[in-house]
PDB file of N, CA and C in Angstrom:
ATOM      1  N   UNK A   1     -55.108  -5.962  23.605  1.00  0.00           N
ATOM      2  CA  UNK A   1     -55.337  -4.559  23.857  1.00  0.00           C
ATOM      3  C   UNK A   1     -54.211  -3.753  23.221  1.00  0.00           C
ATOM      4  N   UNK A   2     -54.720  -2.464  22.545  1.00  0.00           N
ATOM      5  CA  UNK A   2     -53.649  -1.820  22.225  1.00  0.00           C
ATOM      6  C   UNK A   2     -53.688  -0.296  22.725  1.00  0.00           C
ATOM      7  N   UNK A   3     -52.831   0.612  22.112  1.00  0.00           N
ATOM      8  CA  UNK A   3     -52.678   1.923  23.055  1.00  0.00           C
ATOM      9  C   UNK A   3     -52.520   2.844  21.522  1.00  0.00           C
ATOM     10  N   UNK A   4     -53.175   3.711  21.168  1.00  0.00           N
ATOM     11  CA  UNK A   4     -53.081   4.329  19.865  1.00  0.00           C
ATOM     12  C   UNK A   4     -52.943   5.640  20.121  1.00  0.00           C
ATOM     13  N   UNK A   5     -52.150   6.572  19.949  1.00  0.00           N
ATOM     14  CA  UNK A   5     -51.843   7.990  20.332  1.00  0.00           C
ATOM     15  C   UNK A   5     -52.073   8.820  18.964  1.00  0.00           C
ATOM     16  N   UNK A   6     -53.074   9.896  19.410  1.00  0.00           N
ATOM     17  CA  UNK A   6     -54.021  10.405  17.975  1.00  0.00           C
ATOM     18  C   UNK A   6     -53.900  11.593  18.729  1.00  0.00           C
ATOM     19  N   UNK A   7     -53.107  12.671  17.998  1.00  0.00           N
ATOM     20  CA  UNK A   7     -53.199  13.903  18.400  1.00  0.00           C
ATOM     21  C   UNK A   7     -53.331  15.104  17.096  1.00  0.00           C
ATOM     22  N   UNK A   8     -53.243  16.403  16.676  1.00  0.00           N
ATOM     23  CA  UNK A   8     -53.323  17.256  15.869  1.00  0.00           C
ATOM     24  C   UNK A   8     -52.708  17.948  16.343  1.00  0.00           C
ATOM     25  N   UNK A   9     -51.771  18.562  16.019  1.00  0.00           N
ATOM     26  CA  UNK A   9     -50.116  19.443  16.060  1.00  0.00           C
ATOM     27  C   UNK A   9     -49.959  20.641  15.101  1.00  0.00           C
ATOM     28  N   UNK A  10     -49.544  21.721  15.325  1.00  0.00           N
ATOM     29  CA  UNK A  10     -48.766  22.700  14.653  1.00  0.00           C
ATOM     30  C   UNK A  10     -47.335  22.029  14.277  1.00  0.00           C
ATOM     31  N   UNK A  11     -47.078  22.562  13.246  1.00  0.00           N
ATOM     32  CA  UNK A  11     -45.554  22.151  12.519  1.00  0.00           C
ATOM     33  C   UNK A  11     -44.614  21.931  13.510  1.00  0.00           C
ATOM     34  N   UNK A  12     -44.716  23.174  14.579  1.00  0.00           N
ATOM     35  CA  UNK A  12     -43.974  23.393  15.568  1.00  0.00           C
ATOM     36  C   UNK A  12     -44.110  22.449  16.972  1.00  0.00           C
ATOM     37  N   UNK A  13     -44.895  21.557  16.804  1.00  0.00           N
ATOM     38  CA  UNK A  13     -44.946  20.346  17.576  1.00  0.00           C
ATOM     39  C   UNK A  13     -46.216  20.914  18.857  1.00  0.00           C
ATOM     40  N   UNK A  14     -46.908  21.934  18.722  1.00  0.00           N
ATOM     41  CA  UNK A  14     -47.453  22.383  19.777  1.00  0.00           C
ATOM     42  C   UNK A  14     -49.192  22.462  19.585  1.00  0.00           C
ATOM     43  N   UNK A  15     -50.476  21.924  20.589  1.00  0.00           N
ATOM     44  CA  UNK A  15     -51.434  21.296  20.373  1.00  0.00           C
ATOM     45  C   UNK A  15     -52.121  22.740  20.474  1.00  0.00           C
ATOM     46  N   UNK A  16     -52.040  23.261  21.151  1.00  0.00           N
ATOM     47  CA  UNK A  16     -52.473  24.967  21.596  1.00  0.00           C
ATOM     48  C   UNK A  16     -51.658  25.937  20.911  1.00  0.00           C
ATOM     49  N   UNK A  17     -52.131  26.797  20.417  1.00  0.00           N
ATOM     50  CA  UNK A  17     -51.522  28.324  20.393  1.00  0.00           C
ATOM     51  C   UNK A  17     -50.448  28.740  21.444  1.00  0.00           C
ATOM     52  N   UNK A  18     -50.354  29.709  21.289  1.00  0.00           N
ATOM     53  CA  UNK A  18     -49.410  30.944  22.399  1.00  0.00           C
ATOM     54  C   UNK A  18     -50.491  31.359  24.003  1.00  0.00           C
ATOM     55  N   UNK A  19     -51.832  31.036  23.269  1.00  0.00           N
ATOM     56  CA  UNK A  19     -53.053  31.386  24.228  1.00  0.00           C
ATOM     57  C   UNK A  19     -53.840  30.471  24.383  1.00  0.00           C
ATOM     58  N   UNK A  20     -52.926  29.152  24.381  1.00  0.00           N
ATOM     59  CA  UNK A  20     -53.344  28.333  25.193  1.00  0.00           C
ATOM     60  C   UNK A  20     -54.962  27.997  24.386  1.00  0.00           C
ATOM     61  N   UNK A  21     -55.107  28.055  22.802  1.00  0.00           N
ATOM     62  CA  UNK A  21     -56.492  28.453  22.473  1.00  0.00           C
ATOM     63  C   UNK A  21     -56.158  26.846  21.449  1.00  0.00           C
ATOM     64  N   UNK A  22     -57.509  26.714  21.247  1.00  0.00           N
ATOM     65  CA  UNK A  22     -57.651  25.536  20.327  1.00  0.00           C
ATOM     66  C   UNK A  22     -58.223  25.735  19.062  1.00  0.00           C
ATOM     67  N   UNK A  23     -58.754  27.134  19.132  1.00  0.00           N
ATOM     68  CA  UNK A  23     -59.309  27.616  17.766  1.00  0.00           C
ATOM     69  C   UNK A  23     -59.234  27.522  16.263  1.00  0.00           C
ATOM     70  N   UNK A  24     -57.506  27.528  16.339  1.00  0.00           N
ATOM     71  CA  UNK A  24     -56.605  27.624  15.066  1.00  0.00           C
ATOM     72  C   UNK A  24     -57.150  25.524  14.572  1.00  0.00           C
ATOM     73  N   UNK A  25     -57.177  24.424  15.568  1.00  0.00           N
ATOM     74  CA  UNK A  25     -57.617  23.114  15.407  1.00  0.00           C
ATOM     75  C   UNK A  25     -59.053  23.197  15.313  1.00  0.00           C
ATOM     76  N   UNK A  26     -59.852  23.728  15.484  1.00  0.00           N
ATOM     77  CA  UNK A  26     -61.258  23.313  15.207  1.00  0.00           C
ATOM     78  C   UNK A  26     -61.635  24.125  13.841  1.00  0.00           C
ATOM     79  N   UNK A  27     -60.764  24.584  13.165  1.00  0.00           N
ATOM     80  CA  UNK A  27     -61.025  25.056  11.929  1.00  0.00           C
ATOM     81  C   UNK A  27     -61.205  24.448  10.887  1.00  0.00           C
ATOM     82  N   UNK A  28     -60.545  22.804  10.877  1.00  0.00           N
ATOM     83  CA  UNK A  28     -60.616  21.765  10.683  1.00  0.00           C
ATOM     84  C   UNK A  28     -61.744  20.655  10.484  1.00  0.00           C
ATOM     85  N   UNK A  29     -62.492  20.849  11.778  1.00  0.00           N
ATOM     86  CA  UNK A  29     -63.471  19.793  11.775  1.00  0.00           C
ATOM     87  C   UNK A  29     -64.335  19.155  10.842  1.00  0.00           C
ATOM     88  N   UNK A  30     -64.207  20.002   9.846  1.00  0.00           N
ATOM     89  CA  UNK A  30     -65.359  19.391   8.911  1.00  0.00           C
ATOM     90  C   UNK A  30     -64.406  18.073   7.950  1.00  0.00           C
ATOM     91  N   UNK A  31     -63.240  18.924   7.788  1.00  0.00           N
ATOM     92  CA  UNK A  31     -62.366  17.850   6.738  1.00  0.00           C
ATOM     93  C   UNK A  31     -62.027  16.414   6.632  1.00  0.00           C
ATOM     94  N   UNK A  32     -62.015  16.069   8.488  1.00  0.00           N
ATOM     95  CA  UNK A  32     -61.968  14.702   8.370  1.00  0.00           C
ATOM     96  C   UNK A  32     -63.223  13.588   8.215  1.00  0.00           C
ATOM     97  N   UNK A  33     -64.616  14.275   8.738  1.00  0.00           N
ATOM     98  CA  UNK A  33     -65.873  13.837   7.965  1.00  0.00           C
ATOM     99  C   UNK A  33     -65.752  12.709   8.835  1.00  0.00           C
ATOM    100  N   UNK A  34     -66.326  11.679   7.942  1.00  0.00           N
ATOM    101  CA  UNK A  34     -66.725  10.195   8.312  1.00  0.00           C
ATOM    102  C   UNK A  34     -65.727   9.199   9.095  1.00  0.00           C
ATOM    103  N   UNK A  35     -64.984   9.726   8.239  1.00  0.00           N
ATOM    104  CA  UNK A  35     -63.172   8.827   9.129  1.00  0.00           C
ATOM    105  C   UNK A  35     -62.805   9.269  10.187  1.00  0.00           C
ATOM    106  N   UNK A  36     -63.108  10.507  10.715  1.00  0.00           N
ATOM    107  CA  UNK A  36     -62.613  10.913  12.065  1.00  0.00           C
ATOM    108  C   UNK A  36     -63.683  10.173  13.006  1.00  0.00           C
ATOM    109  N   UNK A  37     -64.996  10.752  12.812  1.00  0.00           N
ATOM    110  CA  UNK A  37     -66.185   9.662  13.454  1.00  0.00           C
ATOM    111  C   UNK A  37     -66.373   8.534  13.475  1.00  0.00           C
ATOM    112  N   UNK A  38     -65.799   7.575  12.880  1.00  0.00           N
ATOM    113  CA  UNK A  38     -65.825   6.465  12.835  1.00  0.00           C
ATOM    114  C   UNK A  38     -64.357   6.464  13.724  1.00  0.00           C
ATOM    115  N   UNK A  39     -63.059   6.236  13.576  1.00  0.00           N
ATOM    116  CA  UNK A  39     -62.250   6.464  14.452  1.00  0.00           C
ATOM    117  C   UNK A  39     -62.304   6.715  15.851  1.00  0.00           C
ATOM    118  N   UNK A  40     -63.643   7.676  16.221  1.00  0.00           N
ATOM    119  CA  UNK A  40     -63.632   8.140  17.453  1.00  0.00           C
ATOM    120  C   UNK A  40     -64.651   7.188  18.069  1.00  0.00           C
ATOM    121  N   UNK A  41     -65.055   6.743  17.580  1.00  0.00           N
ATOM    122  CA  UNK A  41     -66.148   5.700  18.225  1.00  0.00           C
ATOM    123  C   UNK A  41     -65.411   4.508  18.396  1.00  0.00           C
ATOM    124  N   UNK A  42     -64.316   3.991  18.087  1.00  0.00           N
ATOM    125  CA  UNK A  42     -63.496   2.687  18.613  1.00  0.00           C
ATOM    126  C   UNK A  42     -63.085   3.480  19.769  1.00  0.00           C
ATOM    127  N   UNK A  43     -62.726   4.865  20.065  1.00  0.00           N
ATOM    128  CA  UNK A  43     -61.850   4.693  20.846  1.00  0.00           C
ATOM    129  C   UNK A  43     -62.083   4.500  22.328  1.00  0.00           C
ATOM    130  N   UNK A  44     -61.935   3.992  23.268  1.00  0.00           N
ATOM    131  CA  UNK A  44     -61.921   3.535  24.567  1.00  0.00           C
ATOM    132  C   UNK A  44     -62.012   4.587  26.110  1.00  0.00           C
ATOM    133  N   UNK A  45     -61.170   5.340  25.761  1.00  0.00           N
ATOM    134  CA  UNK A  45     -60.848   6.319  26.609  1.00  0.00           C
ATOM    135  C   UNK A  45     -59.853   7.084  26.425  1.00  0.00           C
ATOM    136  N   UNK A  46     -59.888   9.099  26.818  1.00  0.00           N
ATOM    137  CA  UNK A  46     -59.567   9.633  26.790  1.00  0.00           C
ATOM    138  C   UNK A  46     -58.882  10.359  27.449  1.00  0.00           C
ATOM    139  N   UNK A  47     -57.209  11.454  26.968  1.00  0.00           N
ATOM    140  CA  UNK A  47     -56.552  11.646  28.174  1.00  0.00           C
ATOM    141  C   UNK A  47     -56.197  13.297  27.543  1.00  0.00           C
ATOM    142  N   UNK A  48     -55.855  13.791  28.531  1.00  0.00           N
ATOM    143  CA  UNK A  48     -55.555  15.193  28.276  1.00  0.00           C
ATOM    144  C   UNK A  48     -55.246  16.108  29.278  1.00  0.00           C
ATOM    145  N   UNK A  49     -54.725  17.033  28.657  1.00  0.00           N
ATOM    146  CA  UNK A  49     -54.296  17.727  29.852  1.00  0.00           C
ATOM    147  C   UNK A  49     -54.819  18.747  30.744  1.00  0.00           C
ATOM    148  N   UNK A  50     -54.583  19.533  31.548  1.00  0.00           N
ATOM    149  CA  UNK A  50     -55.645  20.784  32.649  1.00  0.00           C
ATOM    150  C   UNK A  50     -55.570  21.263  31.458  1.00  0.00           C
ATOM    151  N   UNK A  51     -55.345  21.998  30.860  1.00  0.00           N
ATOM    152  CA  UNK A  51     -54.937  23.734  30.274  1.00  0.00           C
ATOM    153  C   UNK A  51     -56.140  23.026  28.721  1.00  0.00           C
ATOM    154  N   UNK A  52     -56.231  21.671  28.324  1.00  0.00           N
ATOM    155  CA  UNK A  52     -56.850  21.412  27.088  1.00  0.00           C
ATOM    156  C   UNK A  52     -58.001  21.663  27.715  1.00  0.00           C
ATOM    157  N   UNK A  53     -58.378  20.391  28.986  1.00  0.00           N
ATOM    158  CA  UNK A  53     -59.727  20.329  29.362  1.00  0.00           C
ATOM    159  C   UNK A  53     -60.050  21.687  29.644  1.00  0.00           C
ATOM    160  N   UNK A  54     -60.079  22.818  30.246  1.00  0.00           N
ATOM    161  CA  UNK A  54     -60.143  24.349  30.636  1.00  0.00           C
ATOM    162  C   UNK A  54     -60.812  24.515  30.203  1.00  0.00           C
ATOM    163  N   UNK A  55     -59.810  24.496  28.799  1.00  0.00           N
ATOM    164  CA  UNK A  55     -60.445  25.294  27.512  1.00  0.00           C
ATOM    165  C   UNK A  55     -61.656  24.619  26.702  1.00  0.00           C
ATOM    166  N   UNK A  56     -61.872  23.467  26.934  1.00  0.00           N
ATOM    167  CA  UNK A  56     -63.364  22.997  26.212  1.00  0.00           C
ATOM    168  C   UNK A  56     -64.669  23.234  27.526  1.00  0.00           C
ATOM    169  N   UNK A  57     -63.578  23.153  28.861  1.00  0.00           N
ATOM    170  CA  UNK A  57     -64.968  24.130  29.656  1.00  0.00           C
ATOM    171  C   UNK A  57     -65.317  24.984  29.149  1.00  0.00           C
ATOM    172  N   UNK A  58     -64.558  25.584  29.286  1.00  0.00           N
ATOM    173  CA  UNK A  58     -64.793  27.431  28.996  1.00  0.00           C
ATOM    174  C   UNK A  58     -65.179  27.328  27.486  1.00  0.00           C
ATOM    175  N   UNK A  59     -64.893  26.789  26.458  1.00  0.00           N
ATOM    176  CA  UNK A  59     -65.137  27.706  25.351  1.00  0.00           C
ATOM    177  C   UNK A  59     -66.149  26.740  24.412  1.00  0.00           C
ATOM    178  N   UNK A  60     -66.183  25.793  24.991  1.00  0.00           N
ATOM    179  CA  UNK A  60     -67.387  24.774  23.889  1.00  0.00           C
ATOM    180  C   UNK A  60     -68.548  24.072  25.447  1.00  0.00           C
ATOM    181  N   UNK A  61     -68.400  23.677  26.404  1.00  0.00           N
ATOM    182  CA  UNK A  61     -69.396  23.352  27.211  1.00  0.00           C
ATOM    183  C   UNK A  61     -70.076  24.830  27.840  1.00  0.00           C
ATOM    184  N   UNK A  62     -69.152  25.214  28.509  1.00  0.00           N
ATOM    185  CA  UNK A  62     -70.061  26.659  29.256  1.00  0.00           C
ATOM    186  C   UNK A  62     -69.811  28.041  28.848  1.00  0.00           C
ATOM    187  N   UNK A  63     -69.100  27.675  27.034  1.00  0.00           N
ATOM    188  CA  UNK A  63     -69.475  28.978  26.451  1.00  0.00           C
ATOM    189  C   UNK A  63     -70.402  29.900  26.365  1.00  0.00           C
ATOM    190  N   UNK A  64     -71.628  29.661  26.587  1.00  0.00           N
ATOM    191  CA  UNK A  64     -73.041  30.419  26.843  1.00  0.00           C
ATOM    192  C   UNK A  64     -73.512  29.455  28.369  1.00  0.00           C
ATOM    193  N   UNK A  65     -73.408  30.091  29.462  1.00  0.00           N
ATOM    194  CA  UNK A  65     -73.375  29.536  30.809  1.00  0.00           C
ATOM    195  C   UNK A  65     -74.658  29.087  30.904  1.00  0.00           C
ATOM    196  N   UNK A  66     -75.867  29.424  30.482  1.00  0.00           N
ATOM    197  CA  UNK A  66     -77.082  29.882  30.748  1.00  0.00           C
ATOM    198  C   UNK A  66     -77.664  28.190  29.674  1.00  0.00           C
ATOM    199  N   UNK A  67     -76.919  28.062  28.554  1.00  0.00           N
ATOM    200  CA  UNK A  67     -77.319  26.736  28.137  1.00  0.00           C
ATOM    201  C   UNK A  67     -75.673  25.809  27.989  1.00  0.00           C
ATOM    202  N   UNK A  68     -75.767  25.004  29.147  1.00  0.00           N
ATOM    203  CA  UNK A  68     -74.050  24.236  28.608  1.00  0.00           C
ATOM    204  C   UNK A  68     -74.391  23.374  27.253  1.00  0.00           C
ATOM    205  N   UNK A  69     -73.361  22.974  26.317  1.00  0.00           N
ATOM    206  CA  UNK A  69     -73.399  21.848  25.782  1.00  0.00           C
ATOM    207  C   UNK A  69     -73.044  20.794  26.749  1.00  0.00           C
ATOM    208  N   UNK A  70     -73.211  19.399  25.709  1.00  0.00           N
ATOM    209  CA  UNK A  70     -72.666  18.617  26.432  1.00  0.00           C
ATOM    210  C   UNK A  70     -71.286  18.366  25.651  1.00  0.00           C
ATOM    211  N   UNK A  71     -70.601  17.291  26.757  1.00  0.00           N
ATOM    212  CA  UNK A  71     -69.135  17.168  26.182  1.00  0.00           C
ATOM    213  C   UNK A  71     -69.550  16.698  25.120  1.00  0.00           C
ATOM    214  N   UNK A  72     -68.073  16.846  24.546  1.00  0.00           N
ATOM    215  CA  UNK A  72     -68.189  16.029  23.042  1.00  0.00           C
ATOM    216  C   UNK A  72     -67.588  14.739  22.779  1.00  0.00           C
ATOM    217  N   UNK A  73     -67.101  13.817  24.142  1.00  0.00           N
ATOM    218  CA  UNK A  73     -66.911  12.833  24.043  1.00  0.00           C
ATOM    219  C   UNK A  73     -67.897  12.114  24.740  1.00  0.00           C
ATOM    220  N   UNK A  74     -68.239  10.669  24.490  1.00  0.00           N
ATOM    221  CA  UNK A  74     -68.573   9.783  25.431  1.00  0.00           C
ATOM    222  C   UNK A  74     -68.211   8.958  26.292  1.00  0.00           C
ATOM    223  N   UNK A  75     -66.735   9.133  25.586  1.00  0.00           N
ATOM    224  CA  UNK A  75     -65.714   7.683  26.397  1.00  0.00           C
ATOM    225  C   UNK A  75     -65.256   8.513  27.939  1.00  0.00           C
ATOM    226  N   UNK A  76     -64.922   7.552  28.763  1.00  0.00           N
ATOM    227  CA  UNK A  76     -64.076   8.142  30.156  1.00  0.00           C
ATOM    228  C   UNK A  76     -62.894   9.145  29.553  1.00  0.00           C
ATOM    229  N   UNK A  77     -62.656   9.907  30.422  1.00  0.00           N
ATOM    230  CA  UNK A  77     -61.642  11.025  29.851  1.00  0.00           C
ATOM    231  C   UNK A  77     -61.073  11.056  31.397  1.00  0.00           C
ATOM    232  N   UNK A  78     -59.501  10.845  31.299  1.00  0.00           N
ATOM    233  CA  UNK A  78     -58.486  11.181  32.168  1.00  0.00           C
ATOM    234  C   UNK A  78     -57.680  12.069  32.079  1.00  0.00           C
ATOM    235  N   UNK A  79     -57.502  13.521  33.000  1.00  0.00           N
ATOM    236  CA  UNK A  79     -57.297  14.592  32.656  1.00  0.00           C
ATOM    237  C   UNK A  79     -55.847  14.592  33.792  1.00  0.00           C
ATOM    238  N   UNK A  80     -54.661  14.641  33.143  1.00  0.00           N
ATOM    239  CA  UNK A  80     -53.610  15.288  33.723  1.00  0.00           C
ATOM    240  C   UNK A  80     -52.945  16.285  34.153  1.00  0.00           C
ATOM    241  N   UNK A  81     -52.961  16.357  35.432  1.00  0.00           N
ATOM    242  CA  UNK A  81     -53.058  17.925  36.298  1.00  0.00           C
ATOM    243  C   UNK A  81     -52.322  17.621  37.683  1.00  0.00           C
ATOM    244  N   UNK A  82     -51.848  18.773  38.297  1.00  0.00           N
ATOM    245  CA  UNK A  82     -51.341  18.836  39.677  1.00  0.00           C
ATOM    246  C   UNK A  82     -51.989  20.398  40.098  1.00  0.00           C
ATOM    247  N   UNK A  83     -53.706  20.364  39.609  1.00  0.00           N
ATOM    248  CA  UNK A  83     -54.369  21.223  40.462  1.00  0.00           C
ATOM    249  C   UNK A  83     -55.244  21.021  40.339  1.00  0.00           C
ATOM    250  N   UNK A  84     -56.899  21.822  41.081  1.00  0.00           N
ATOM    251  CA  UNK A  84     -57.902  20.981  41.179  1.00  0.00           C
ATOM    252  C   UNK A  84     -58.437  21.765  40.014  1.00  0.00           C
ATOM    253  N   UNK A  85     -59.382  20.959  39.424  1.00  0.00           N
ATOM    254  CA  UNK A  85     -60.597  21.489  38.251  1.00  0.00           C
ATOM    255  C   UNK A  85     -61.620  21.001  38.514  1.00  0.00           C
ATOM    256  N   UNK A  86     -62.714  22.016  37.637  1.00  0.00           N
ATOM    257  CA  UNK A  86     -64.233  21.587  37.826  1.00  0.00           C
ATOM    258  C   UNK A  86     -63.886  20.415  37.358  1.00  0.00           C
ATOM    259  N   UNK A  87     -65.175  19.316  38.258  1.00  0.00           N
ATOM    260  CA  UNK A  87     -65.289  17.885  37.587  1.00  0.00           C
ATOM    261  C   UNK A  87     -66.705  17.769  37.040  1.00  0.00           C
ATOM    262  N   UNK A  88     -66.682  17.394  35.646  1.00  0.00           N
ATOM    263  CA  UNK A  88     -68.375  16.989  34.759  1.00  0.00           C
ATOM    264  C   UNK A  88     -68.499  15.791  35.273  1.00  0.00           C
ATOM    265  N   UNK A  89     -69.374  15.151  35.704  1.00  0.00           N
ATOM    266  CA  UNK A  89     -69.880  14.367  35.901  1.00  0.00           C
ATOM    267  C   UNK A  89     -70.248  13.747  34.858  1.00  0.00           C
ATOM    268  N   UNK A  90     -70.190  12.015  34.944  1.00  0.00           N
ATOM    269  CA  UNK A  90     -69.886  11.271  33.607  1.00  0.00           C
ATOM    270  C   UNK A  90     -71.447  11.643  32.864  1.00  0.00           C
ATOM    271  N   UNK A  91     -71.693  11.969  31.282  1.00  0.00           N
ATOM    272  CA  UNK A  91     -72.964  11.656  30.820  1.00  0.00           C
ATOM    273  C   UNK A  91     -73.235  13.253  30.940  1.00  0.00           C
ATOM    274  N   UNK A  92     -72.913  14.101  31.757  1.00  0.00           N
ATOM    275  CA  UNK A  92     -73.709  14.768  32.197  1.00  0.00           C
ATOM    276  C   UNK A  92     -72.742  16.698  31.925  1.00  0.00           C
ATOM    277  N   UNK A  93     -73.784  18.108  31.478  1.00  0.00           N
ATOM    278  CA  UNK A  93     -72.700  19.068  31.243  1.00  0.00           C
ATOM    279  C   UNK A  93     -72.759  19.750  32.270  1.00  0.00           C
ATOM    280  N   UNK A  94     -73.432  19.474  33.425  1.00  0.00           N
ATOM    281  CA  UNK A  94     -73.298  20.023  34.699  1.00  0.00           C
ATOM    282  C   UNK A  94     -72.474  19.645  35.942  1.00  0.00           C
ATOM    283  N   UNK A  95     -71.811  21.221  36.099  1.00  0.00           N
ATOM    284  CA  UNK A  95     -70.805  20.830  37.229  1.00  0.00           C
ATOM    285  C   UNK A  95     -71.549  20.054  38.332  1.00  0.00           C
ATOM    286  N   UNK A  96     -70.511  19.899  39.244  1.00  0.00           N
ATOM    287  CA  UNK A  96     -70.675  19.128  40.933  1.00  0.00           C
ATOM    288  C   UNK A  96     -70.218  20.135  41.621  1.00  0.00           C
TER     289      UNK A  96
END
């Protein structure tokens, strides 16, 4: 078993903006193509933090409330926090 740490950074060492926004990183998505998707499908499980997960509530699952996406991972995702957050239910873009 191994442990592989895959993140996307500003110069300035920081994963978010000033606003806490992910925008400035998904500007990106198209560039890594086939190699990022293939990459993401080995991977096992996922970890992150309150303030990341939030923000893919809010701005890519229940950006339009009325139709959620679904997440954009499949693997388990472990979210690091010392407060409570909505929980998705595995598979699924509807709260509990």
């Amino acid at each position: 078993m191994k442990t592989q740490y895959y993140t996307a950074s500003s110069l300035d060492g920081f994963i978010a903006d000033r606003q806490n926004s992910l925008d400035w990183l998904l500007q990106f998505q198209g560039e890594a193509g086939e190699d990022y998707k293939a990459f993401i499908h080995k991977v096992g499980a996922i970890t992150r933090g309150s303030t990341t997960y939030r923000w893919i509530l809010d701005h890519h699952i229940y950006a339009d409330p009325q139709h959620p996406r679904p997440r954009p991972y499949e693997q388990p995702t472990w979210v690091f926090t010392s407060r409570k957050l909505t929980v998705l239910p595995r598979g699924s873009t509807q709260e509990k």
